[in-house]
C-alpha atoms as a PDB file:
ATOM      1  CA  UNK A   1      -9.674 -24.039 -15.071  1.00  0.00           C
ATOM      2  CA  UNK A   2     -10.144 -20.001 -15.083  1.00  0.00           C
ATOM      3  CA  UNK A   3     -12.213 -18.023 -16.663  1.00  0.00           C
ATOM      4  CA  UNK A   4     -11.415 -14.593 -18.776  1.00  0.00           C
ATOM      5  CA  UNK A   5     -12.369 -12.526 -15.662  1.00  0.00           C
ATOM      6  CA  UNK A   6      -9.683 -14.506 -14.113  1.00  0.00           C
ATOM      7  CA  UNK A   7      -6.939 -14.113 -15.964  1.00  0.00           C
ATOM      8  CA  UNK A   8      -7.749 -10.601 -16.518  1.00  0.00           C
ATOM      9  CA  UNK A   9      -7.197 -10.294 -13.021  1.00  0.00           C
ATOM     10  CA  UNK A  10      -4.080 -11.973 -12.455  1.00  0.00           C
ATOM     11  CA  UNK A  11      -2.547  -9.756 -15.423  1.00  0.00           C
ATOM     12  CA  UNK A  12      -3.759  -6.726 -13.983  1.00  0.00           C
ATOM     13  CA  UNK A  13      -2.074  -7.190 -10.659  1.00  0.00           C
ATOM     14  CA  UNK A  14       1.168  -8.822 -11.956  1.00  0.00           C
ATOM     15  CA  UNK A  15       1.133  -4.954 -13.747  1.00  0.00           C
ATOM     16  CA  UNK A  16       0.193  -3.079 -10.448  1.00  0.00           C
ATOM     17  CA  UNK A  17       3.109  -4.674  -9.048  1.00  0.00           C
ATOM     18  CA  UNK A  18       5.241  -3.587 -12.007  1.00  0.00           C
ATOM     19  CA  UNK A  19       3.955  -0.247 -11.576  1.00  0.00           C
ATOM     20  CA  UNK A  20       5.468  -0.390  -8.074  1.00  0.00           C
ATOM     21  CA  UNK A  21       8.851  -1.823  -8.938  1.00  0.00           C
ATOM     22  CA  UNK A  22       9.096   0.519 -11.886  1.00  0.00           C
ATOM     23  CA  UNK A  23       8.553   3.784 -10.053  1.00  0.00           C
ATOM     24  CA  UNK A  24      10.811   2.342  -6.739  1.00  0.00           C
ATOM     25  CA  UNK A  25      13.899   1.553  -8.932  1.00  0.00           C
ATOM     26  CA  UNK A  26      13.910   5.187 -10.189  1.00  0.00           C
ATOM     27  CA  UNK A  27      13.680   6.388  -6.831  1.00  0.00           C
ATOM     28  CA  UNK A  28      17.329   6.283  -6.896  1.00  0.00           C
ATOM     29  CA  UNK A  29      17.615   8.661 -10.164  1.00  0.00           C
ATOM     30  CA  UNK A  30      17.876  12.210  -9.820  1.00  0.00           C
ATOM     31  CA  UNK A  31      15.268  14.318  -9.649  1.00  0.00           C
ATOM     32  CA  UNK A  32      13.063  11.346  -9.375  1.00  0.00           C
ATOM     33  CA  UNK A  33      10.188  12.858  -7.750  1.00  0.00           C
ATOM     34  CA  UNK A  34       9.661  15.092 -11.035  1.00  0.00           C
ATOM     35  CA  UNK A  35       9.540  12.027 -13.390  1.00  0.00           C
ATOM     36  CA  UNK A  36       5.335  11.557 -14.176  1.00  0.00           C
ATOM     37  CA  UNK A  37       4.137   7.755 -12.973  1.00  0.00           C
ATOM     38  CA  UNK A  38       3.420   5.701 -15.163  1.00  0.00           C
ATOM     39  CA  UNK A  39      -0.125   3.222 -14.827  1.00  0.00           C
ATOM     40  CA  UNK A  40       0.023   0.033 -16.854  1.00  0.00           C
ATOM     41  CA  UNK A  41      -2.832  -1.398 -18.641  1.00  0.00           C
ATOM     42  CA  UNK A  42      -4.187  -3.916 -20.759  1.00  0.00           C
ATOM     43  CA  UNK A  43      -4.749  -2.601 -24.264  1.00  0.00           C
ATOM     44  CA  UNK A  44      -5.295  -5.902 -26.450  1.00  0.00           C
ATOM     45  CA  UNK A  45      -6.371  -9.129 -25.581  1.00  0.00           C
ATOM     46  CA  UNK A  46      -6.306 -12.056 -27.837  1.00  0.00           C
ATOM     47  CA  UNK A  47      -8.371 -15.522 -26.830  1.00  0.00           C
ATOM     48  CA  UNK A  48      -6.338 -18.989 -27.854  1.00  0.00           C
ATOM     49  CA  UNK A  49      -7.790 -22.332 -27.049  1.00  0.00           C
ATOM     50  CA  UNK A  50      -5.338 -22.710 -24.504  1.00  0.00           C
ATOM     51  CA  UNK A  51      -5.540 -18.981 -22.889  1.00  0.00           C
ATOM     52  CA  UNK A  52      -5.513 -15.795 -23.620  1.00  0.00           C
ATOM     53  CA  UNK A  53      -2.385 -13.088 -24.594  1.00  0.00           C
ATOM     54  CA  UNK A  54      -2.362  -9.751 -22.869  1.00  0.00           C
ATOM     55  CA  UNK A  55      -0.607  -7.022 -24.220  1.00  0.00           C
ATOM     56  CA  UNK A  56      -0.011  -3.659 -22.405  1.00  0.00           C
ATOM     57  CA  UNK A  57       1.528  -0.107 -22.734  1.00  0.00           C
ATOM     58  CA  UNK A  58       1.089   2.401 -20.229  1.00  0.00           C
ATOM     59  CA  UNK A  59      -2.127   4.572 -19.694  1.00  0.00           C
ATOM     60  CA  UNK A  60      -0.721   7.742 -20.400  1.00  0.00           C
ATOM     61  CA  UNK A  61       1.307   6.927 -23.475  1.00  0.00           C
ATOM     62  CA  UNK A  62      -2.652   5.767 -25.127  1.00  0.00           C
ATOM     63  CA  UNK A  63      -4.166   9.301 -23.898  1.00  0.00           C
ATOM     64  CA  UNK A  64      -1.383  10.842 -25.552  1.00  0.00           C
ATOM     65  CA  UNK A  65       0.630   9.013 -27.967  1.00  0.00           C
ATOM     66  CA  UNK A  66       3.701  10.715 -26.780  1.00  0.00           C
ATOM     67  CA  UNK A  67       7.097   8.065 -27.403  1.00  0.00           C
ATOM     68  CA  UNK A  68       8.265   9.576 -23.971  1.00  0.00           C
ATOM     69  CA  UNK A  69       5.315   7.538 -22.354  1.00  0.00           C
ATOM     70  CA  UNK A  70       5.655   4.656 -24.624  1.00  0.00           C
ATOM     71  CA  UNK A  71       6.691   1.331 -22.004  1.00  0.00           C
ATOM     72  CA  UNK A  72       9.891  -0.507 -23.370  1.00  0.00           C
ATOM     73  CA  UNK A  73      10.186  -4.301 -23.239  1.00  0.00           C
ATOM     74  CA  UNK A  74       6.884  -4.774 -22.599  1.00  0.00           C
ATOM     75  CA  UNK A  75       6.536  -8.888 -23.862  1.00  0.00           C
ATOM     76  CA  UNK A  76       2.833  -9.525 -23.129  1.00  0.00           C
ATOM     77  CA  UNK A  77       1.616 -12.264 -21.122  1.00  0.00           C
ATOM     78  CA  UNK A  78       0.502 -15.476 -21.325  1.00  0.00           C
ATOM     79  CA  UNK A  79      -2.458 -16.638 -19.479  1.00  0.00           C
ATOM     80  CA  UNK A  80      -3.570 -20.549 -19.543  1.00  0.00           C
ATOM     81  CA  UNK A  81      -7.271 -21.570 -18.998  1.00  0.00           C
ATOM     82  CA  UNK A  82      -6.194 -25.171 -17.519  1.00  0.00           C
ATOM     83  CA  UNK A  83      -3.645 -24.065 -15.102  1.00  0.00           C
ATOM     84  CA  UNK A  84      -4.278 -20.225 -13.865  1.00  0.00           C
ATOM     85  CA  UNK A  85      -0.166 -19.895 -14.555  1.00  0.00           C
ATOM     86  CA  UNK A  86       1.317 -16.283 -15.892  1.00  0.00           C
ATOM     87  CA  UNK A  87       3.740 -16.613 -18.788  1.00  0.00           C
ATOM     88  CA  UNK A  88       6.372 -14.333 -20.289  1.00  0.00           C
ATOM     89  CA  UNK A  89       6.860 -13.712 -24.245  1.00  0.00           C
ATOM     90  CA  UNK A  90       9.340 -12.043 -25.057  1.00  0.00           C
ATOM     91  CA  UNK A  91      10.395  -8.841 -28.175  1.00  0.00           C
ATOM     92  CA  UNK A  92      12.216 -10.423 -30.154  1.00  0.00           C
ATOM     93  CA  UNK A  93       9.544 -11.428 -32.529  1.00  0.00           C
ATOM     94  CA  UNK A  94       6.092 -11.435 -33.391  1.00  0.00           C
ATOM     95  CA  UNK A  95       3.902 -12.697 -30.872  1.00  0.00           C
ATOM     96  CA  UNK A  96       2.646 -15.633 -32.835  1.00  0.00           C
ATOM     97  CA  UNK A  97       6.161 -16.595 -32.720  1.00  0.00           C
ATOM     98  CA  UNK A  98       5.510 -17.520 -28.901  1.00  0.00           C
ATOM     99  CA  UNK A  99       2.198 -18.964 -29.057  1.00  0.00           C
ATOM    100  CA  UNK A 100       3.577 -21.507 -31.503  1.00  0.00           C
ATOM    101  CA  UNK A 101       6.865 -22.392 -28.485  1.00  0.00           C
ATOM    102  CA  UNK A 102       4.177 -22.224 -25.919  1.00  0.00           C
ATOM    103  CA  UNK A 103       2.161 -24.881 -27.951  1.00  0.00           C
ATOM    104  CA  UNK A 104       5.436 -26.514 -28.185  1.00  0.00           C
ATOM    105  CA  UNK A 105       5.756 -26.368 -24.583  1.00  0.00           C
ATOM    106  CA  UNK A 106       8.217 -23.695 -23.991  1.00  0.00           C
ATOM    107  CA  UNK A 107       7.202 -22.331 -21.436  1.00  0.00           C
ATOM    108  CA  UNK A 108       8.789 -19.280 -18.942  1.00  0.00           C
ATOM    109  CA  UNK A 109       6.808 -18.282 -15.965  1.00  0.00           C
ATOM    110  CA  UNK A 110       6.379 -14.721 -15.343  1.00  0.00           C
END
């Protein structure tokens, strides 16, 4: 079992390391080196009795509510208390769409 600490945790790395990939695969783009960084962070959490969901956008798109900044795709996570394991949502739909197939026991591992 985990606490909120926790699974804050594990969210906030799995988005460090998304920050990483992000900014590597556009290494290849032109002009690259001009393109601003973006940081990824947590901006809602909501507690389940299984978990919790984190959503995230990036930091600069928050400070300055510019689209351009705005993270696409961004299906927030899944966190469960009993087993420490990440989970992926998904867009398509709202997210109580996935909490009720996660309940179900659909399940995708981030």
């Amino acid at each position: 079992m985990i606490d909120f600490e926790t699974a804050r945790r594990l969210v906030s790395e799995r988005l460090a390391r998304m920050e990483r990939d992000m900014h590597d695969f556009g290494a290849a783009l032109p002009d690259h080196e001009n393109e601003p960084r973006l940081h990824l962070v947590v901006v809602k959490t909501t507690e389940y009795d299984f978990g919790w969901v984190f959503a995230y956008d990036s930091k600069e798109y928050l400070e300055t509510n510019d689209i351009g900044f705005a993270v696409a795709g961004n299906a927030p996570f899944i966190v469960d208390k009993n087993d420490g394991g990440l989970y992926i949502t998904g867009t398509a739909g709202p997210v109580e769409d996935y909490v009720k197939q996660y309940r179900r026991g659909v399940r995708n591992r981030a």
